[in-house]
PDB file of N, CA and C in Angstrom:
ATOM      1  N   UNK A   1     -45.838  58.195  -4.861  1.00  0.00           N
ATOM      2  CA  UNK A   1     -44.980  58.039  -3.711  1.00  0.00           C
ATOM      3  C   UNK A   1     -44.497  56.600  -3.647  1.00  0.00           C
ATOM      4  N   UNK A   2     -42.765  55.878  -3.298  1.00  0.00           N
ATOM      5  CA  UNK A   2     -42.606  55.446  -3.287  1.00  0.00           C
ATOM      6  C   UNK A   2     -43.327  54.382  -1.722  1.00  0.00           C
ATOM      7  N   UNK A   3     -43.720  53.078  -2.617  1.00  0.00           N
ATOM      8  CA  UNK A   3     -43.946  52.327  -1.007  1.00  0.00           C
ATOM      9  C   UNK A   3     -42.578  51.384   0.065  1.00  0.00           C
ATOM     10  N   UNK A   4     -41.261  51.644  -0.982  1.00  0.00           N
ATOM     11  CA  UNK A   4     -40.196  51.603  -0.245  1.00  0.00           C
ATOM     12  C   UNK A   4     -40.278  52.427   0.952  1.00  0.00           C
ATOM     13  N   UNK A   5     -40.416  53.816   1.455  1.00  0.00           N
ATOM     14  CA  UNK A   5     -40.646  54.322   2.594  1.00  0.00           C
ATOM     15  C   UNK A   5     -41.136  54.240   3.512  1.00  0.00           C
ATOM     16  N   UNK A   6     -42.362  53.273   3.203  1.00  0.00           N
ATOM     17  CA  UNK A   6     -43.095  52.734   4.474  1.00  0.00           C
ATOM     18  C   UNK A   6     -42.435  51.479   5.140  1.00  0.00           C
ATOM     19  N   UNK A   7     -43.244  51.396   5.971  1.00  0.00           N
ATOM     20  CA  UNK A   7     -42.565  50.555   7.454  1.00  0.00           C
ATOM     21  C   UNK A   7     -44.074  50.406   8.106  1.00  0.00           C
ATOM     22  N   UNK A   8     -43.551  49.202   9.224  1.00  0.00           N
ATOM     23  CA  UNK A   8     -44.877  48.602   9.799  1.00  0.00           C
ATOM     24  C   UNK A   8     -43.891  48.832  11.544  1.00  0.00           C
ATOM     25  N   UNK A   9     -45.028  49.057  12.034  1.00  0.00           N
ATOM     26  CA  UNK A   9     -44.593  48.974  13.838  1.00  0.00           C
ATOM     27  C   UNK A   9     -46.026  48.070  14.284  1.00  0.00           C
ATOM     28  N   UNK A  10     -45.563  47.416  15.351  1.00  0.00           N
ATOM     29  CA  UNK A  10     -47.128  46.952  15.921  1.00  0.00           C
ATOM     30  C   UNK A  10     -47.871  47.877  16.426  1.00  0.00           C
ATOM     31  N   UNK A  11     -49.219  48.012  16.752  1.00  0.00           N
ATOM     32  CA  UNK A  11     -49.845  49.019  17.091  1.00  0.00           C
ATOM     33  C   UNK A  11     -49.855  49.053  18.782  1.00  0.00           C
ATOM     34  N   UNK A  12     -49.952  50.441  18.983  1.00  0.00           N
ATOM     35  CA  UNK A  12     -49.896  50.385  20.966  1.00  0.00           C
ATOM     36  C   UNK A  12     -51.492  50.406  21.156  1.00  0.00           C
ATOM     37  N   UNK A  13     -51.090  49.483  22.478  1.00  0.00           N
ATOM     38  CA  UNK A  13     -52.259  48.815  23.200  1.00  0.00           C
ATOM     39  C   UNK A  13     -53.003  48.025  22.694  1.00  0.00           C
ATOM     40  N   UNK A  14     -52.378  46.896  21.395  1.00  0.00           N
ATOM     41  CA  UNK A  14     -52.679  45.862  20.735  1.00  0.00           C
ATOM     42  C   UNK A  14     -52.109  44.958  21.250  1.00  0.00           C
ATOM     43  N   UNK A  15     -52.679  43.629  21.127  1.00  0.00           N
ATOM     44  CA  UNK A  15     -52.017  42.477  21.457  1.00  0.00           C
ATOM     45  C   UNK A  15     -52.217  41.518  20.099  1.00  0.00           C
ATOM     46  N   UNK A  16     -51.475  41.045  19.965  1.00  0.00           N
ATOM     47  CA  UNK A  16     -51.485  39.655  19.350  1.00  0.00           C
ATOM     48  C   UNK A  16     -52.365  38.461  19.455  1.00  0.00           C
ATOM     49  N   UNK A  17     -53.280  38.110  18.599  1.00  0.00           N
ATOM     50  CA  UNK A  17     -54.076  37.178  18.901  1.00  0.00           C
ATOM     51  C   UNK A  17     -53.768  35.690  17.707  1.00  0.00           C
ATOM     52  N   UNK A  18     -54.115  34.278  18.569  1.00  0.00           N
ATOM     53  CA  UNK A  18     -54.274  33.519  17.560  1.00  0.00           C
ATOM     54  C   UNK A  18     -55.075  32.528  17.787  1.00  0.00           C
ATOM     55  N   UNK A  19     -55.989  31.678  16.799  1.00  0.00           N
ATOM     56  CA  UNK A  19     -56.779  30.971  16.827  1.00  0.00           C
ATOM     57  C   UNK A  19     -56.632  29.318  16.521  1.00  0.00           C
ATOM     58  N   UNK A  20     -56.699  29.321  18.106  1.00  0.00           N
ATOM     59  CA  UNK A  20     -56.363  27.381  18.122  1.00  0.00           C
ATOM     60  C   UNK A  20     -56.479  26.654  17.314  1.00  0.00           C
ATOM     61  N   UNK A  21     -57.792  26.842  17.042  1.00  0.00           N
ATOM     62  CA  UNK A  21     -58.390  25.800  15.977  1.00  0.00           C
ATOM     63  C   UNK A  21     -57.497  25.485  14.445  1.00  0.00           C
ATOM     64  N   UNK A  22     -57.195  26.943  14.045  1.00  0.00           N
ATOM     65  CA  UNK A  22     -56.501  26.811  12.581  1.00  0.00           C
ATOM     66  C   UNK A  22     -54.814  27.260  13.018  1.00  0.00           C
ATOM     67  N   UNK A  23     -54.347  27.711  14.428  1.00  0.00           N
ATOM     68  CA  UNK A  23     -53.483  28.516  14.253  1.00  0.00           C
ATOM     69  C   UNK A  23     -52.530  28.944  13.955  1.00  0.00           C
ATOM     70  N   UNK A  24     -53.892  30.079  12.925  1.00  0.00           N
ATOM     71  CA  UNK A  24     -53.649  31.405  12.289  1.00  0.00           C
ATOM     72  C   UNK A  24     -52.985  32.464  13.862  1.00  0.00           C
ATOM     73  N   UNK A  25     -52.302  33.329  12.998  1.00  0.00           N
ATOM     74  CA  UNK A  25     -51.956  34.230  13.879  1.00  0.00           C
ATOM     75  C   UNK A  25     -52.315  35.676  13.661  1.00  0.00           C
ATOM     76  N   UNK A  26     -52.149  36.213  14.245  1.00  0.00           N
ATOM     77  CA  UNK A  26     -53.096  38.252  13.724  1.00  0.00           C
ATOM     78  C   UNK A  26     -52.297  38.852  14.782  1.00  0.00           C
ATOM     79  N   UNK A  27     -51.436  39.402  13.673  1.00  0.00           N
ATOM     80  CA  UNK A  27     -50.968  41.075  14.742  1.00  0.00           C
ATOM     81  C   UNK A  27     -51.252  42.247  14.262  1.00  0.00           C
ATOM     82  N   UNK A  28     -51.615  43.319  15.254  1.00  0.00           N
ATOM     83  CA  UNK A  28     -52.067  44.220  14.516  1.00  0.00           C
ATOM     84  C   UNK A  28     -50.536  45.228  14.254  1.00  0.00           C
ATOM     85  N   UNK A  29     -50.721  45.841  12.910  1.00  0.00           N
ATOM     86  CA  UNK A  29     -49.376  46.535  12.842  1.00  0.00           C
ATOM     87  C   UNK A  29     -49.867  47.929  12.220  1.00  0.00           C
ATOM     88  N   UNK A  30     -49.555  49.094  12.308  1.00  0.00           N
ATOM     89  CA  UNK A  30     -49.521  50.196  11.877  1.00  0.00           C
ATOM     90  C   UNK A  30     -48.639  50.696  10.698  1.00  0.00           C
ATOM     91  N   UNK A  31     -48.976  51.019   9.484  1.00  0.00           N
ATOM     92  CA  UNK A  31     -48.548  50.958   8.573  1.00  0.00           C
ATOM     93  C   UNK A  31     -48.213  53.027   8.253  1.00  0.00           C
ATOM     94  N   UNK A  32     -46.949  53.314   8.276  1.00  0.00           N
ATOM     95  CA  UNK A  32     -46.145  54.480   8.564  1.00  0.00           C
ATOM     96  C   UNK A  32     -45.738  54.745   7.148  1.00  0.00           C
ATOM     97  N   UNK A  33     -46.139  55.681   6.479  1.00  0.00           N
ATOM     98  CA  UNK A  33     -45.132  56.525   5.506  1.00  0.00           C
ATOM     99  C   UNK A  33     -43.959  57.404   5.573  1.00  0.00           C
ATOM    100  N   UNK A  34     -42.719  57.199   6.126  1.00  0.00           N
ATOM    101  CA  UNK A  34     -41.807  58.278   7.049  1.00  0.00           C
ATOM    102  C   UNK A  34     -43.006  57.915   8.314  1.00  0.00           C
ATOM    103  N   UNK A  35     -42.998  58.911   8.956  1.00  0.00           N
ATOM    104  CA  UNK A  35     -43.410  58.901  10.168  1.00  0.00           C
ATOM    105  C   UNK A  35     -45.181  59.480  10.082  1.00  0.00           C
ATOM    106  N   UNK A  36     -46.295  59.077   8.897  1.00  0.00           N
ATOM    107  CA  UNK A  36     -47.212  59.622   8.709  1.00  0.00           C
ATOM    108  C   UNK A  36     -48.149  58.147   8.588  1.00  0.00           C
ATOM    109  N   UNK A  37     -49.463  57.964   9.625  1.00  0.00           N
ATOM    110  CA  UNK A  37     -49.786  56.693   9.333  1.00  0.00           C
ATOM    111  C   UNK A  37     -50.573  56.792   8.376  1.00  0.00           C
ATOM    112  N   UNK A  38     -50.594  55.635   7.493  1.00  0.00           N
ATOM    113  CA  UNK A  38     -51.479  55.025   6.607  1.00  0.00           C
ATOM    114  C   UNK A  38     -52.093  54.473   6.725  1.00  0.00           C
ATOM    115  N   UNK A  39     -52.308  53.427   7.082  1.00  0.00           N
ATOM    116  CA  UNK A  39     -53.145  52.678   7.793  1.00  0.00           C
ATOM    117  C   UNK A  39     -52.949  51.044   8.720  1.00  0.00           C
ATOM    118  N   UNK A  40     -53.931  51.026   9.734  1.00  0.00           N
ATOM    119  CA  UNK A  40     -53.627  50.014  10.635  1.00  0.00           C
ATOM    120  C   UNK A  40     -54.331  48.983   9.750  1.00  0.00           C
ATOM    121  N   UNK A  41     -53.750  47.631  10.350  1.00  0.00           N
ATOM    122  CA  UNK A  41     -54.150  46.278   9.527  1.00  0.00           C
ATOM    123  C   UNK A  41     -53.268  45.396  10.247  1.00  0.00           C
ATOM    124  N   UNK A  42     -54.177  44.203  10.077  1.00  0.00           N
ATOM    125  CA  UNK A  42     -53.528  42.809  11.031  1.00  0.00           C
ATOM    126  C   UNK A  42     -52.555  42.045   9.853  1.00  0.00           C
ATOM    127  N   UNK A  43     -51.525  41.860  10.436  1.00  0.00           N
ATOM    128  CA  UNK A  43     -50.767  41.331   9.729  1.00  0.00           C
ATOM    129  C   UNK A  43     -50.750  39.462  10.440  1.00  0.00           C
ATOM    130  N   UNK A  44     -51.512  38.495   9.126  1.00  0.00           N
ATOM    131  CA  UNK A  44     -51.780  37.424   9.625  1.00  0.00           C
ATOM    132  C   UNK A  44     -51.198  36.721   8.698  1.00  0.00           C
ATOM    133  N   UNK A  45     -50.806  35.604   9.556  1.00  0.00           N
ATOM    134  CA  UNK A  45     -49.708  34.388   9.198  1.00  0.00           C
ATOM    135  C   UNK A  45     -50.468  33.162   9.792  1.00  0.00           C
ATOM    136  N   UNK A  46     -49.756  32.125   9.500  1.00  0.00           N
ATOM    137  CA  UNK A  46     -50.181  30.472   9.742  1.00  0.00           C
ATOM    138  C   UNK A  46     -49.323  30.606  10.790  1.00  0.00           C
ATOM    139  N   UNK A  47     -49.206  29.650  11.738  1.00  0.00           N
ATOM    140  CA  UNK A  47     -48.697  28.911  12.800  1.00  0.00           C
ATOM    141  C   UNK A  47     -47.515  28.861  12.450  1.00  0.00           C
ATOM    142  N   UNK A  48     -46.357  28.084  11.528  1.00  0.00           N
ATOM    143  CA  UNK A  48     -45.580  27.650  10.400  1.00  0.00           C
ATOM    144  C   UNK A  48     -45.318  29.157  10.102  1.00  0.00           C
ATOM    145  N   UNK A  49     -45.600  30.055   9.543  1.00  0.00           N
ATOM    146  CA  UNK A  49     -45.180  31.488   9.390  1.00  0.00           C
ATOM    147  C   UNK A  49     -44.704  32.099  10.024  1.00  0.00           C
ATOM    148  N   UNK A  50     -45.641  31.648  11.206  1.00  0.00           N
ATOM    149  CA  UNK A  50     -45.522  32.907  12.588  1.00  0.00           C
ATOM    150  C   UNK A  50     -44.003  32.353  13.443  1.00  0.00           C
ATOM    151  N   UNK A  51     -43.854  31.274  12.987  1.00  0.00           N
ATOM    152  CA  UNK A  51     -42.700  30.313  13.928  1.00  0.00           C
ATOM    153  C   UNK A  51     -41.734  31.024  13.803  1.00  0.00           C
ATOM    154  N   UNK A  52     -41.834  30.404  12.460  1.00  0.00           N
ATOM    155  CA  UNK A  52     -39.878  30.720  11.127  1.00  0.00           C
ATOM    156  C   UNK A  52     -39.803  32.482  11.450  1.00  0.00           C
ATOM    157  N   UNK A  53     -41.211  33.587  11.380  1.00  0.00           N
ATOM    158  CA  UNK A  53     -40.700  34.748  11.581  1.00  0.00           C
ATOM    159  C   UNK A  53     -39.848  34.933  12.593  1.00  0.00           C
ATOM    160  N   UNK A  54     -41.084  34.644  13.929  1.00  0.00           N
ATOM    161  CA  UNK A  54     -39.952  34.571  15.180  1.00  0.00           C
ATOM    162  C   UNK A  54     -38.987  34.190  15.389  1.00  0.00           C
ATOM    163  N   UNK A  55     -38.657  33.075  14.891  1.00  0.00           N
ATOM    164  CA  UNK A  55     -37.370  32.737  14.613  1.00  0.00           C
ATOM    165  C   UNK A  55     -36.324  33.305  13.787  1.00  0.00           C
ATOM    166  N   UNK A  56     -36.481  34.074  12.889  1.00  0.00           N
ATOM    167  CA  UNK A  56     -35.758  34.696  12.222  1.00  0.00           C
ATOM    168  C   UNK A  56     -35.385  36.089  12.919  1.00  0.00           C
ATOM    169  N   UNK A  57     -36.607  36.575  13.459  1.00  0.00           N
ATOM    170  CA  UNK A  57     -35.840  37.576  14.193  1.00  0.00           C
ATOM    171  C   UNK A  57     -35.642  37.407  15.387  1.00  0.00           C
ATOM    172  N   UNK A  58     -35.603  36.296  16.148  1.00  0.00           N
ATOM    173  CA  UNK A  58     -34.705  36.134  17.311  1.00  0.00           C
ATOM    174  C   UNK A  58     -33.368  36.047  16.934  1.00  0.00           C
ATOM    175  N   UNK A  59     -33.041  35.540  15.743  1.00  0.00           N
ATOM    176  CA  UNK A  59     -31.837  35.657  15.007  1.00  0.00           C
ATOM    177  C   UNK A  59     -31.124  37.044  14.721  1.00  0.00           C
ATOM    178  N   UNK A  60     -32.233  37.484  14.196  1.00  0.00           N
ATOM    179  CA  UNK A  60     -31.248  38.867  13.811  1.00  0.00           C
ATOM    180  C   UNK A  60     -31.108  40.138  14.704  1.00  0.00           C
ATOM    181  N   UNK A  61     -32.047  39.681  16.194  1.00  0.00           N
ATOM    182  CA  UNK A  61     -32.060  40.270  17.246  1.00  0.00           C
ATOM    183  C   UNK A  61     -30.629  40.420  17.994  1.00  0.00           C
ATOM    184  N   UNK A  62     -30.092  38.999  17.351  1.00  0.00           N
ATOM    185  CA  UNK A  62     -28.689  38.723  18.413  1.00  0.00           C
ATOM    186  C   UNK A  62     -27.570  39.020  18.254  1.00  0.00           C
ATOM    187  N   UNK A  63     -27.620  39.630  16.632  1.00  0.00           N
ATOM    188  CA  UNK A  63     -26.876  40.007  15.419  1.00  0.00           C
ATOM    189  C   UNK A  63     -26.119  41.105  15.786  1.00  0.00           C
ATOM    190  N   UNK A  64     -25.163  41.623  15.601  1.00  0.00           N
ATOM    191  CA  UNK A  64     -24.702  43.048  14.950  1.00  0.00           C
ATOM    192  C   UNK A  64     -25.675  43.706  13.776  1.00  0.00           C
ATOM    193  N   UNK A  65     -26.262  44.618  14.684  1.00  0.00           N
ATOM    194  CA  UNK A  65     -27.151  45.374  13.465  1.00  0.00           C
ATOM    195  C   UNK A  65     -26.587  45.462  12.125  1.00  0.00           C
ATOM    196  N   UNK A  66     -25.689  45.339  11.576  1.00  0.00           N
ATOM    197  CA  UNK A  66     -25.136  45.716  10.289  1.00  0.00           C
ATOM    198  C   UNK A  66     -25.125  44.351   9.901  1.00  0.00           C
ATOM    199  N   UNK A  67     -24.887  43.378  10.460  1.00  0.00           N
ATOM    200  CA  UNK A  67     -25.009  42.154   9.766  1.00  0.00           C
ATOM    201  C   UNK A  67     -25.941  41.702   9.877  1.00  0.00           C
ATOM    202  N   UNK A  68     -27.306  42.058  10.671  1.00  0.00           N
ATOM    203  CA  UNK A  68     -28.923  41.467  10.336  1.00  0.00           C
ATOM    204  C   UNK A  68     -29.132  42.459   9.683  1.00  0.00           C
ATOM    205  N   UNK A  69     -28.854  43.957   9.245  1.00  0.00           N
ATOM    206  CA  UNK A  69     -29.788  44.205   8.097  1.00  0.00           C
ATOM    207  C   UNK A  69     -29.298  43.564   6.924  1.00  0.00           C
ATOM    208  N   UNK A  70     -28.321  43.083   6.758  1.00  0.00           N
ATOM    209  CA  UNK A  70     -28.255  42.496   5.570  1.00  0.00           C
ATOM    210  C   UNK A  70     -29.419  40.962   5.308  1.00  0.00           C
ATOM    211  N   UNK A  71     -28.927  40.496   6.159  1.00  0.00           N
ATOM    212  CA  UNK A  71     -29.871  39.080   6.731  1.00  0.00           C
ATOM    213  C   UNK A  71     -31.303  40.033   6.367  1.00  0.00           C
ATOM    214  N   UNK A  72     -31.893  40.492   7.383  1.00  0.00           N
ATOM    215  CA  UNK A  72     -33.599  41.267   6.527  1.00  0.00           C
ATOM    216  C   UNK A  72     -33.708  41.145   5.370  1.00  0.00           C
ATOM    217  N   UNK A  73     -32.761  41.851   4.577  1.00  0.00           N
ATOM    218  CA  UNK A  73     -33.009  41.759   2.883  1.00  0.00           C
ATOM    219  C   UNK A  73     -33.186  40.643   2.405  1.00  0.00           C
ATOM    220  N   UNK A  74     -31.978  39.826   2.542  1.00  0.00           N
ATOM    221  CA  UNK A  74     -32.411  38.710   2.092  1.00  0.00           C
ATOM    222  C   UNK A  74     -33.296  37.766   2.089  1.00  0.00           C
ATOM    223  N   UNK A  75     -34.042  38.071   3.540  1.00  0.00           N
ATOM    224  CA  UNK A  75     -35.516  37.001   4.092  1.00  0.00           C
ATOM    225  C   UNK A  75     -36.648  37.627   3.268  1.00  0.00           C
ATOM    226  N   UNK A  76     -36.276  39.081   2.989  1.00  0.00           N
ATOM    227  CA  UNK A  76     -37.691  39.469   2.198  1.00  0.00           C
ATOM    228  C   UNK A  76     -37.899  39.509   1.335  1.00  0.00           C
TER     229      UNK A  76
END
């Protein structure tokens, strides 16, 4: 099976956690085959990671969907 099909959503009734000391960041995300889960797992980044993501998709939030999915591809 291709892993092009999968997709990540955050998980419900998760929150986002991060740790001062190093901060690392941890979200938990649910990992979907089509619409069949695979499995949950924290998707963790540095401080510096977690920024530029948010930032990138506050960007492509503001977008014309057709011109941030292009933008997606290219960030990934």
């Amino acid at each position: 099976m291709s892993v092009t099909l999968w997709h990540a959503s955050p998980q419900r009734a998760a929150s986002p956690s991060s740790d001062p000391a190093t901060g690392e960041v941890r979200v938990p995300v649910s990992l979907y085959n089509i619409d069949e889960l695979q499995a949950e797992v924290p998707l963790v980044r540095s401080r510096v990671e977690a920024e530029a993501l948010r930032s990138k998709l506050a960007d492509l939030l503001a977008r014309p969907a057709e011109a941030a999915l292009y933008s997606v591809a290219a960030f990934v």
